[in-house]
C-alpha atoms as a PDB file:
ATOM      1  CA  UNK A   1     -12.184   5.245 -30.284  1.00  0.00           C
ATOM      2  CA  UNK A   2     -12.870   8.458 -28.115  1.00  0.00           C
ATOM      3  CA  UNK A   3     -14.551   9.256 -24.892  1.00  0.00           C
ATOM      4  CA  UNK A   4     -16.507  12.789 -24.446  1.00  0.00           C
ATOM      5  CA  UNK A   5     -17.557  13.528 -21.192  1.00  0.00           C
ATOM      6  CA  UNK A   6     -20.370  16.531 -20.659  1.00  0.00           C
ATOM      7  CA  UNK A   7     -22.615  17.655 -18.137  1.00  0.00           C
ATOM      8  CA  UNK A   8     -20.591  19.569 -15.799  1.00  0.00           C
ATOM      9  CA  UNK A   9     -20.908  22.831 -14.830  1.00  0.00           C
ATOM     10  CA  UNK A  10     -21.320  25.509 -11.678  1.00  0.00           C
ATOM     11  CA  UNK A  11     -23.531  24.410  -9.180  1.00  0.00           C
ATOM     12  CA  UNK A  12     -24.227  25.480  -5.426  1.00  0.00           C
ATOM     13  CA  UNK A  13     -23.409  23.389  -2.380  1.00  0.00           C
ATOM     14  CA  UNK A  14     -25.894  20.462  -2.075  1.00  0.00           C
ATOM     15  CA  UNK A  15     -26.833  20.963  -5.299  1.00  0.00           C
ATOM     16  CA  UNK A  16     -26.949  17.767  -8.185  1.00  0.00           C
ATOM     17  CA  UNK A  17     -25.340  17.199 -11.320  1.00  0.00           C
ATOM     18  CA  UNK A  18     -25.219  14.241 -13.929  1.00  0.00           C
ATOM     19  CA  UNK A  19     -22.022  13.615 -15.713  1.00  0.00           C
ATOM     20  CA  UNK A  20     -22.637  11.822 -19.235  1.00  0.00           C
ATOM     21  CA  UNK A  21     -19.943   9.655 -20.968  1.00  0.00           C
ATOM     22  CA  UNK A  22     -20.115   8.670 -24.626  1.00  0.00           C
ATOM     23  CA  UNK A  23     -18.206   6.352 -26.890  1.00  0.00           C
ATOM     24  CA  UNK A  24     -17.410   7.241 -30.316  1.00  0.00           C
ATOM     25  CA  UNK A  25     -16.862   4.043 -31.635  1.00  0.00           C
ATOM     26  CA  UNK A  26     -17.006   0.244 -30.393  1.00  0.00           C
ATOM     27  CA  UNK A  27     -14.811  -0.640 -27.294  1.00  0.00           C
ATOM     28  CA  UNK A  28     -13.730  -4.851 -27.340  1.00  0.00           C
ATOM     29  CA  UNK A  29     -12.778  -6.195 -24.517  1.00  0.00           C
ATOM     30  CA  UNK A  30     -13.929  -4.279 -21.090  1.00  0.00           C
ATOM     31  CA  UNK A  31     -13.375  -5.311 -17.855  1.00  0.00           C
ATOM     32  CA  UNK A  32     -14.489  -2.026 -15.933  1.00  0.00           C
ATOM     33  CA  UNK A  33     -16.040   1.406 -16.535  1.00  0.00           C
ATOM     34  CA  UNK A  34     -14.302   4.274 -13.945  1.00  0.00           C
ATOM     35  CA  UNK A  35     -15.053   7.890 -13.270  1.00  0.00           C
ATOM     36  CA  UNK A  36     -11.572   9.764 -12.384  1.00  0.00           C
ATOM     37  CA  UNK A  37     -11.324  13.273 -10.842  1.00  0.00           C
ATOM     38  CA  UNK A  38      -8.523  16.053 -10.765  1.00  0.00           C
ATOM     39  CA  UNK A  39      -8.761  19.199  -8.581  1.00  0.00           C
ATOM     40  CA  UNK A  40      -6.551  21.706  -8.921  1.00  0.00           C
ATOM     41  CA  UNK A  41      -2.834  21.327  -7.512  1.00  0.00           C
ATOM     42  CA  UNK A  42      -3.904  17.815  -6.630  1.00  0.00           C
ATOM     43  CA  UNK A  43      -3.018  14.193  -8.350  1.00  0.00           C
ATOM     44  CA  UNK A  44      -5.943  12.712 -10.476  1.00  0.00           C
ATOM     45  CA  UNK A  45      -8.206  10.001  -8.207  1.00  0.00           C
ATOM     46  CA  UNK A  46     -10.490   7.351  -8.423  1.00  0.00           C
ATOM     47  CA  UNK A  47     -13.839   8.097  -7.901  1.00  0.00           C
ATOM     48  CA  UNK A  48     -16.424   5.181  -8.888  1.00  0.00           C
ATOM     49  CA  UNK A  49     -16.240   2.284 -11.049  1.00  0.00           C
ATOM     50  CA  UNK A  50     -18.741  -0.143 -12.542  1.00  0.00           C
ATOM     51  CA  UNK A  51     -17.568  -4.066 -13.915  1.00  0.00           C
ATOM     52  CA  UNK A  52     -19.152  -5.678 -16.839  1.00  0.00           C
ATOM     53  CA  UNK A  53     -20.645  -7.876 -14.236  1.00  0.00           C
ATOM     54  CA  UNK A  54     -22.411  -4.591 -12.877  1.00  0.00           C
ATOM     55  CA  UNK A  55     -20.733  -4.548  -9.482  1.00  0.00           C
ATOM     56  CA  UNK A  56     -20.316  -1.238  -8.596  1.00  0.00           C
ATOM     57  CA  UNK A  57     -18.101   0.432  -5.834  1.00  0.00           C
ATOM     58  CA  UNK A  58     -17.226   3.765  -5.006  1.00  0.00           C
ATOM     59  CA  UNK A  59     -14.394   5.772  -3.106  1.00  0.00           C
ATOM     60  CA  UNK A  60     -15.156   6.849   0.601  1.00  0.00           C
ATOM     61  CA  UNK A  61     -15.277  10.140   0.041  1.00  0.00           C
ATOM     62  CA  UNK A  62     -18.670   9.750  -2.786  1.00  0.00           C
ATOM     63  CA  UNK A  63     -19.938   6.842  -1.764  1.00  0.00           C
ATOM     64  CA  UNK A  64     -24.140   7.611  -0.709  1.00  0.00           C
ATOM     65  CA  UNK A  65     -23.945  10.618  -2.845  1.00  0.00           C
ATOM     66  CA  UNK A  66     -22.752   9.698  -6.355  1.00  0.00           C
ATOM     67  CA  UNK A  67     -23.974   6.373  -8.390  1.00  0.00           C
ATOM     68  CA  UNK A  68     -22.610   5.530 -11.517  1.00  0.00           C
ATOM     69  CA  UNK A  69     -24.822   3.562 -14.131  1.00  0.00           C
ATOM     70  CA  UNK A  70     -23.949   2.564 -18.098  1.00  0.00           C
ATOM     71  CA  UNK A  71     -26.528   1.808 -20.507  1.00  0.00           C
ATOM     72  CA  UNK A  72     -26.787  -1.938 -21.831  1.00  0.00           C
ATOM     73  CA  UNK A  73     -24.608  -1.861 -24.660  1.00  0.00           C
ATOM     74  CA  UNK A  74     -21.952  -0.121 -22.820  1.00  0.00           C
ATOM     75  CA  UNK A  75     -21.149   3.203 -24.928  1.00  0.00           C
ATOM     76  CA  UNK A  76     -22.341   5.252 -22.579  1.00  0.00           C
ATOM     77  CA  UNK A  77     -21.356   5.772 -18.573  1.00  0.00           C
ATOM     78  CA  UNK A  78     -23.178   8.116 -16.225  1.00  0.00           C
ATOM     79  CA  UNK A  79     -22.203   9.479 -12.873  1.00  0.00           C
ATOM     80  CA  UNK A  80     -25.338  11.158 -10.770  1.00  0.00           C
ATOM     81  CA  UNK A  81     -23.623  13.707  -8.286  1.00  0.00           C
ATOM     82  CA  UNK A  82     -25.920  14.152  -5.511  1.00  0.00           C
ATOM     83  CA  UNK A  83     -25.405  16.526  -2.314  1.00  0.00           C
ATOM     84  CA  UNK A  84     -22.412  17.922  -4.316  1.00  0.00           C
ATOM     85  CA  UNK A  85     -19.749  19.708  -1.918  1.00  0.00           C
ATOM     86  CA  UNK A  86     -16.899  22.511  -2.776  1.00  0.00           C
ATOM     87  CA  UNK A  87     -14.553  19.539  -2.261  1.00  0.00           C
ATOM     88  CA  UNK A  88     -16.092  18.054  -4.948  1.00  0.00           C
ATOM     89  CA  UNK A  89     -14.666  20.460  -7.179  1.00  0.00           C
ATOM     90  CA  UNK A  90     -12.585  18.956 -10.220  1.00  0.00           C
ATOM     91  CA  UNK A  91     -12.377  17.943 -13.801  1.00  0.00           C
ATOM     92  CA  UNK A  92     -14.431  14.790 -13.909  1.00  0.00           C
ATOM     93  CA  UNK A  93     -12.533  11.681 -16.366  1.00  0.00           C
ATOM     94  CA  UNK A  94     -14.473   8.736 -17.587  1.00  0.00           C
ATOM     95  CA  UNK A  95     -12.316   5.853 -18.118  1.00  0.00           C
ATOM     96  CA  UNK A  96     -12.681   2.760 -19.685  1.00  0.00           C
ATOM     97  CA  UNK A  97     -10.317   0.022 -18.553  1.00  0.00           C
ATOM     98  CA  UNK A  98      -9.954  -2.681 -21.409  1.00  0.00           C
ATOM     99  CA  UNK A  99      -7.824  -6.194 -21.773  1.00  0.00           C
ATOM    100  CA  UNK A 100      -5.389  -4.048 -24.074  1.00  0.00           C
ATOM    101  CA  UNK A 101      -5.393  -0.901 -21.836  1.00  0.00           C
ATOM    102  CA  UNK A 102      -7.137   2.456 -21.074  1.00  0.00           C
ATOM    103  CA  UNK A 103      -9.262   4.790 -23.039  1.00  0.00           C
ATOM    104  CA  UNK A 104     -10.179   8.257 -21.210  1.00  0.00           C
ATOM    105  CA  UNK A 105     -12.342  10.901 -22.365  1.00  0.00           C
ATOM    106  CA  UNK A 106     -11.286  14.737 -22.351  1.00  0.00           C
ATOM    107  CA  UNK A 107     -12.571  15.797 -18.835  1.00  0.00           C
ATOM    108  CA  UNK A 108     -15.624  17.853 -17.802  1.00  0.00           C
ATOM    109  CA  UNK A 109     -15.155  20.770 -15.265  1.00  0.00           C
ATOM    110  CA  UNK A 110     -17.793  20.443 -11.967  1.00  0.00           C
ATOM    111  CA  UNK A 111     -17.967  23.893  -9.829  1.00  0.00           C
ATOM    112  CA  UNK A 112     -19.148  23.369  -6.489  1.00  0.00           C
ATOM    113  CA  UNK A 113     -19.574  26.781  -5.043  1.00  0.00           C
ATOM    114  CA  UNK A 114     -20.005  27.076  -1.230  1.00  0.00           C
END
């Protein structure tokens, strides 16, 4: 089973983006649906997360700006990136956090120029 993440790019302050997450095969056992980022010299963090119950929650730092959503049948996660800032600037992970373990996708780049 893979994970690939698109939908990042360069985009200006304030600006939106909407990160797409698709699975390649069928995932048993989920217990929560994450988006991670990395920026650069920094460790990898935890930015918004979604539970099979559909509970969301979000860290401080996106929370009012970003939403994450997943479709019904759970293959695919979104995260809509809303008032985007320069420290916003990262590769952008979806994660999905099973009974056995993790699965992460590849990483999408997101640009936030000032």
């Amino acid at each position: 089973v893979q994970l690939q993440a698109s939908g990042g790019g360069l985009v200006q302050a304030g600006g939106s983006l909407r990160l797409s997450c698709v699975t390649s095969g069928r995932i048993i056992g989920i217990k929560a649906m994450r988006w991670y980022r990395q920026a650069p010299g920094k460790e990898r963090e935890w930015v918004a997360a979604i539970l099979t119950s559909g509970s969301v929650d979000y860290a401080d730092s996106v929370k009012g700006r970003f939403t994450i959503s997943r479709d019904r049948d759970k293959k695919k996660i979104y995260l809509q990136m809303k008032t985007l800032e320069p420290e916003d600037t990262a590769v952008y992970y979806c994660n999905i956090n099973t009974v056995y373990g993790n699965v992460w996708g590849q990483g999408t780049q997101v640009t936030v120029s000032s």
